[in-house]
C-alpha atoms as a PDB file:
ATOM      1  CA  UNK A   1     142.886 163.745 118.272  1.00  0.00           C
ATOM      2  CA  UNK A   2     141.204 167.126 118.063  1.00  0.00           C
ATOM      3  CA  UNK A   3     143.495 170.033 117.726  1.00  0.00           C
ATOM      4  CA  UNK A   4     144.526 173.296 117.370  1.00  0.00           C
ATOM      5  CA  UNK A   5     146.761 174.654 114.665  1.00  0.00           C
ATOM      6  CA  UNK A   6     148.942 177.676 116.297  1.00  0.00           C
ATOM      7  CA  UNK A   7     148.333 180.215 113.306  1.00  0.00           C
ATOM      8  CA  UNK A   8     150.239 183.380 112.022  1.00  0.00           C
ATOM      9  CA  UNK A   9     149.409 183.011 108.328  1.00  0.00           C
ATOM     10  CA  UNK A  10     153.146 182.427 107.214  1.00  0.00           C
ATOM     11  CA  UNK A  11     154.740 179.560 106.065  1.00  0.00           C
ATOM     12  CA  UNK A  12     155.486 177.803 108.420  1.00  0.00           C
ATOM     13  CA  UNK A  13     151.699 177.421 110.198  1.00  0.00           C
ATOM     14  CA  UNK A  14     150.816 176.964 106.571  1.00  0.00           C
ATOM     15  CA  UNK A  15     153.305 173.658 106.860  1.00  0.00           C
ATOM     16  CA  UNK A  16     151.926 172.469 110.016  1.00  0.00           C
ATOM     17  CA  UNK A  17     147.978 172.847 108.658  1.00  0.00           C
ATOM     18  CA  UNK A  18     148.923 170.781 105.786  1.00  0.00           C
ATOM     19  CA  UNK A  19     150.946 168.200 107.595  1.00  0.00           C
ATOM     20  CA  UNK A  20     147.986 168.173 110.146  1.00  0.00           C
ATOM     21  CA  UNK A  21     145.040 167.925 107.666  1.00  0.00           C
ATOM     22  CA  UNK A  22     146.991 164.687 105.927  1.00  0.00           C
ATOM     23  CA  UNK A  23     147.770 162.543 109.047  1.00  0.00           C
ATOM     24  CA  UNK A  24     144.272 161.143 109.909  1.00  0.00           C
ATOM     25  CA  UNK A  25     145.469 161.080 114.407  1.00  0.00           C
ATOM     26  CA  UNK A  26     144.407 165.133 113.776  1.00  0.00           C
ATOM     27  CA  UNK A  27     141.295 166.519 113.460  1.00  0.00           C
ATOM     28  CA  UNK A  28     141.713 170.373 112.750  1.00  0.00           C
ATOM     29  CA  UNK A  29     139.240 172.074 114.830  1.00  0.00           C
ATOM     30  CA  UNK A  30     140.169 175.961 115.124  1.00  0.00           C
ATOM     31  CA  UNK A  31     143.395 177.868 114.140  1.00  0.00           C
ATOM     32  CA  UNK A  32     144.548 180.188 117.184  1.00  0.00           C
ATOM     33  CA  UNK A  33     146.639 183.330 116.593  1.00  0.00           C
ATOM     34  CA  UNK A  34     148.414 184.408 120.828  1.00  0.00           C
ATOM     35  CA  UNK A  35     148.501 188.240 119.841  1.00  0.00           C
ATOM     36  CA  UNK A  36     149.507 190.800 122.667  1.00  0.00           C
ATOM     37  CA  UNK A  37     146.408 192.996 123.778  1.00  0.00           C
ATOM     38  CA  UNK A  38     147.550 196.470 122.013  1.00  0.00           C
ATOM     39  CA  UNK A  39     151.096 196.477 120.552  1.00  0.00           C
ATOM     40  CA  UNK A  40     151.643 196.037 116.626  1.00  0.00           C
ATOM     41  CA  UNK A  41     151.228 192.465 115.936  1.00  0.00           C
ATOM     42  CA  UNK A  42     154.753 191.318 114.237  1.00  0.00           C
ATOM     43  CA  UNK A  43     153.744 188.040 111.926  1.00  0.00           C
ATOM     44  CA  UNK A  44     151.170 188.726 109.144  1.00  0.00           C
ATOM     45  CA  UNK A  45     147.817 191.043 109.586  1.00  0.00           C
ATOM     46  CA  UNK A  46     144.962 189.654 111.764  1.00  0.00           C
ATOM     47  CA  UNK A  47     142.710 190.352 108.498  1.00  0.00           C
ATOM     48  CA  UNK A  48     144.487 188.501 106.038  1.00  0.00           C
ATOM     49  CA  UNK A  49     144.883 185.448 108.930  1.00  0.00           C
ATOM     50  CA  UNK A  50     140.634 186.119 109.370  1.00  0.00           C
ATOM     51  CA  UNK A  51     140.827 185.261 105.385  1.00  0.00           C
ATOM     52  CA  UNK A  52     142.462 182.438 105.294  1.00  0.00           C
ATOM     53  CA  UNK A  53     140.928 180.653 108.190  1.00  0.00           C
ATOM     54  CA  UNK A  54     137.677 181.298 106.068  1.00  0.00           C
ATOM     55  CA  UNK A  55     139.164 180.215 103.021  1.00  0.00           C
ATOM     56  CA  UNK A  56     139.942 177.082 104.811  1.00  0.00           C
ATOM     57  CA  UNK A  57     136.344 175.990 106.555  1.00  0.00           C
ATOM     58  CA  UNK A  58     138.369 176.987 109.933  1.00  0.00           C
ATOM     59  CA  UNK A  59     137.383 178.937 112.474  1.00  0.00           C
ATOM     60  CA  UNK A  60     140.407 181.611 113.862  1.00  0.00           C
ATOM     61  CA  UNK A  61     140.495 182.340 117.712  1.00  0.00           C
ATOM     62  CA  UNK A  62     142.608 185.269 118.593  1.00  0.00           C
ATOM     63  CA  UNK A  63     144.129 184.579 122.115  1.00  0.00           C
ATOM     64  CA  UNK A  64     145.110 187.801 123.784  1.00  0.00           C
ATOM     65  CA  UNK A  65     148.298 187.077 125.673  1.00  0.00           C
ATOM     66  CA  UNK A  66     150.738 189.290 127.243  1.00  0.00           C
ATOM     67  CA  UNK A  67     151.074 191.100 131.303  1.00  0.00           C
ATOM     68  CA  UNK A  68     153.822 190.930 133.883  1.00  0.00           C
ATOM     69  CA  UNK A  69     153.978 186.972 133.078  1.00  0.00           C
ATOM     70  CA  UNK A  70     153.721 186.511 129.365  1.00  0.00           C
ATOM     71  CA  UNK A  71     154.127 182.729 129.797  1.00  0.00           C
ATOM     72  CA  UNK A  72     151.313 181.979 132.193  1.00  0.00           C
ATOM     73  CA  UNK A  73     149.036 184.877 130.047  1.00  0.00           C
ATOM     74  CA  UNK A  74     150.130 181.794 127.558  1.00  0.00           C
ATOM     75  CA  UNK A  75     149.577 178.815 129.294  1.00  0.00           C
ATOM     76  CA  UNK A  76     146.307 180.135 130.769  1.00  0.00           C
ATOM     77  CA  UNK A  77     145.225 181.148 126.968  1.00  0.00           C
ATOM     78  CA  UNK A  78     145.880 177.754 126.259  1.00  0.00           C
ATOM     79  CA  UNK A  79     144.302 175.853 128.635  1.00  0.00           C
ATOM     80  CA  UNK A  80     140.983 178.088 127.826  1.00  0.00           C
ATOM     81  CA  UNK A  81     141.588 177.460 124.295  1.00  0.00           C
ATOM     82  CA  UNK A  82     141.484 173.590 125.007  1.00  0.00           C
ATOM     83  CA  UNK A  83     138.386 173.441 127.366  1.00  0.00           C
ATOM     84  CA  UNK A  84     136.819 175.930 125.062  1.00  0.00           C
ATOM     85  CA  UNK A  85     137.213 173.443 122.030  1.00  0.00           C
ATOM     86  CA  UNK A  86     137.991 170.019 123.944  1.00  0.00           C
ATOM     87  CA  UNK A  87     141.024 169.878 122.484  1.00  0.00           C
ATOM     88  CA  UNK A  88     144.246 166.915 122.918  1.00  0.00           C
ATOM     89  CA  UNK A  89     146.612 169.135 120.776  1.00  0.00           C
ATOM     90  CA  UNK A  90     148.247 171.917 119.803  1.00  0.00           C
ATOM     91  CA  UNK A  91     149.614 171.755 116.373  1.00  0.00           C
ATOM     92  CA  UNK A  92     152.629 174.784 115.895  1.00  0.00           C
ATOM     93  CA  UNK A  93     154.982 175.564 112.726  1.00  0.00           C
ATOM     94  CA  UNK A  94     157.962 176.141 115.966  1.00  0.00           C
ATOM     95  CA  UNK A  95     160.664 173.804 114.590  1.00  0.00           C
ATOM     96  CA  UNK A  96     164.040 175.137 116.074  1.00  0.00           C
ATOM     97  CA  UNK A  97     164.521 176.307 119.623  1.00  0.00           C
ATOM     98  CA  UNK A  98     165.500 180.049 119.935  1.00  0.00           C
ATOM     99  CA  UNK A  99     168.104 181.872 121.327  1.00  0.00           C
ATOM    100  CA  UNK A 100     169.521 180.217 124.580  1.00  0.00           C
ATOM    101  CA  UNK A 101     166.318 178.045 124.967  1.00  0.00           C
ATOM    102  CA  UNK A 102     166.397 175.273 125.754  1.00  0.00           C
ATOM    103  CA  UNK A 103     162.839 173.559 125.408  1.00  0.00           C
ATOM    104  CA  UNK A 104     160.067 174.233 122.753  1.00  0.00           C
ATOM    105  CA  UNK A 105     158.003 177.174 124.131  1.00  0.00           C
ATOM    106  CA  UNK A 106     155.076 175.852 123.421  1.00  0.00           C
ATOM    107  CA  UNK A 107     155.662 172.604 124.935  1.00  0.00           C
ATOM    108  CA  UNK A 108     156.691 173.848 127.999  1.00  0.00           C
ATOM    109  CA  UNK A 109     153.593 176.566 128.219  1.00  0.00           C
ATOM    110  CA  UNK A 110     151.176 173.429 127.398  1.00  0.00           C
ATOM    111  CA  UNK A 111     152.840 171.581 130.404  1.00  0.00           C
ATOM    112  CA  UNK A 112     152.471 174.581 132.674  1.00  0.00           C
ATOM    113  CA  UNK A 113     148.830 174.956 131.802  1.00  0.00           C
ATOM    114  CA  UNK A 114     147.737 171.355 132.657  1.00  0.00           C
ATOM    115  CA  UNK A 115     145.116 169.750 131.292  1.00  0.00           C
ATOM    116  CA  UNK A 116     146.664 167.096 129.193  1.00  0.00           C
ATOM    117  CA  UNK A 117     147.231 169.222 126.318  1.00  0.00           C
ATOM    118  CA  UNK A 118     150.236 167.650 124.023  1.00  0.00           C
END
């Protein structure tokens, strides 16, 4: 299953990668940082994320997302991300829900973009 790690350089994208990279369903094709289009990006700098995608043999997309509806700027990055790089999946560190949601974010953005993406 080709796929996408969801990167922002920390720890827990680190986790996913590695879990990723050991089960032999994935095949890591590109890391993808969703950055808004000017604001000050909160996880780790785009540089040092640029470095360790190289470090890696990975390629890093940077997916600007952000507008009046953040989560179809999302969903819509996604689904270009996936018929950019004919991807099945979207491998993300997001473990616990936040806050009063209710549903991973990510899932639910993949399922409002379409395509099949898991």
């Amino acid at each position: 299953m080709r796929c996408a790690i969801s990167w922002t350089g920390g720890k827990d994208s680190n986790l996913a990668m590695l879990i990723a990279t050991l089960d032999p369903r994935f095949e890591v094709v590109v890391l993808v940082v969703f950055r808004p289009p000017a604001a000050v990006f909160r996880a780790h700098p785009i540089a040092l994320m640029h470095a360790q995608a190289q470090a890696m043999g990975v390629p890093l997309v940077e997916v600007e997302v952000g507008g009046d509806n953040y989560k179809q700027s999302y969903a819509e990055g996604l689904l270009g991300l996936q018929q950019q790089h004919q991807l099945d999946a979207i491998v993300t560190g997001d473990m616990d829900l936040v806050g009063s949601m209710s549903r991973n974010w990510v899932e639910e953005c993949c399922e409002a973009a379409g395509g099949g993406l898991k």
